[in-house]
Each structure stands twice: as structure tokens, then as C-alpha cells.
Protein backbone atom coordinates (compact mmCIF):
# COMPACT_ATOMS: atom_id res chain seq x y z
CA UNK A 1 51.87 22.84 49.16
CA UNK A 2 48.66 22.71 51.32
CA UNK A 3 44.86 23.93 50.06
CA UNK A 4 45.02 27.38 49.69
CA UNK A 5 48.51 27.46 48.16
CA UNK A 6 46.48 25.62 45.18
CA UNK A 7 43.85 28.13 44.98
CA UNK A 8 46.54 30.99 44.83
CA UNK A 9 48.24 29.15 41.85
CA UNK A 10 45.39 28.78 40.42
CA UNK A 11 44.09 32.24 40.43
CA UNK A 12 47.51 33.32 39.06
CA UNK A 13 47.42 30.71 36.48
CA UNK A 14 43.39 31.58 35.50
CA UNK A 15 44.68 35.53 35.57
CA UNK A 16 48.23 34.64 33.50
CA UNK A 17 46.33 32.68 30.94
CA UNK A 18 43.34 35.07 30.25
CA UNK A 19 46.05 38.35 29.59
CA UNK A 20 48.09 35.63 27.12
CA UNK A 21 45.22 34.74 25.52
CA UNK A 22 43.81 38.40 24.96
CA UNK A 23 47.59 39.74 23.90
CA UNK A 24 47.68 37.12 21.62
CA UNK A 25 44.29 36.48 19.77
CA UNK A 26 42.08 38.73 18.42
CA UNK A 27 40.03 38.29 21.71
CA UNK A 28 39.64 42.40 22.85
CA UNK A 29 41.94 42.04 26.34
CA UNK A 30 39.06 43.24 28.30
CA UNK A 31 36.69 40.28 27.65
CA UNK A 32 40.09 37.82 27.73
CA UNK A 33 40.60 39.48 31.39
CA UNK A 34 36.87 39.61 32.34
CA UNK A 35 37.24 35.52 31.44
CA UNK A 36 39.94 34.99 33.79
CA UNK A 37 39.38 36.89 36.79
CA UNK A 38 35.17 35.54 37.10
CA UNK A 39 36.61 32.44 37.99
CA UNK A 40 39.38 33.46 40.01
CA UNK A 41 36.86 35.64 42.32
CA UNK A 42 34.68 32.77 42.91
CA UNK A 43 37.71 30.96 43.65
CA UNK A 44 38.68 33.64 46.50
CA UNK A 45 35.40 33.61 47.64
CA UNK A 46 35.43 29.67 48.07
CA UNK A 47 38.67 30.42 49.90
CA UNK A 48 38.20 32.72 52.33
CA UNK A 49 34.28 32.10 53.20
CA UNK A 50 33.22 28.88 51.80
CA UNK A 51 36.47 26.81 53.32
CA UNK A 52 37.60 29.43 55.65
CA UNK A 53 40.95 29.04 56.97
CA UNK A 54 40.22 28.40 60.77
CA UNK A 55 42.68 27.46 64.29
CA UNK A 56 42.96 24.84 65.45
């Protein structure tokens, strides 16, 4: 599992967890989802432009 394997799993989990959380709390699911996917964008953005996959 190398670097950016990671990040995907952890967007998924970030994204998984937020929708769990706003089915089941009282959390509206658009503030639960809002929660989960701020994170995961700066995540993608660290990903693709801050450690930018490159050739070797």
C-alpha cells in the first residue's frame, strides 16, 4: 500500500464516517457531510499538488 493509497483510504474513511455520524445522531447530514469532506479536499489537494505524484 504506497502514499497515495493512504490518502484514498483515508478520504473514504473521513467521507464514510461523517454520513454515519449524520444518519445516526441528531447532527443535520449536511453539516455531518460538510465535516467530512473539508478534510478530505485538503487531503486531495495535498495529494495531487502539494506531494505530486511525479516519474521517475
Amino acid at each position: 500500500m504506497n502514499y497515495y493509497d493512504k490518502i484514498l483510504a483515508t478520504i473514504f474513511i473521513f467521507i464514510t464516517t461523517a454520513s454515519l455520524l449524520g444518519y445516526l445522531t441528531s447532527i443535520p447530514m449536511n453539516l455531518s457531510m460538510a465535516s467530512g469532506t473539508t478534510p478530505s479536499i485538503v487531503l486531495m489537494m495535498h495529494g495531487l499538488f502539494g506531494n505530486a505524484p511525479v516519474k521517475k
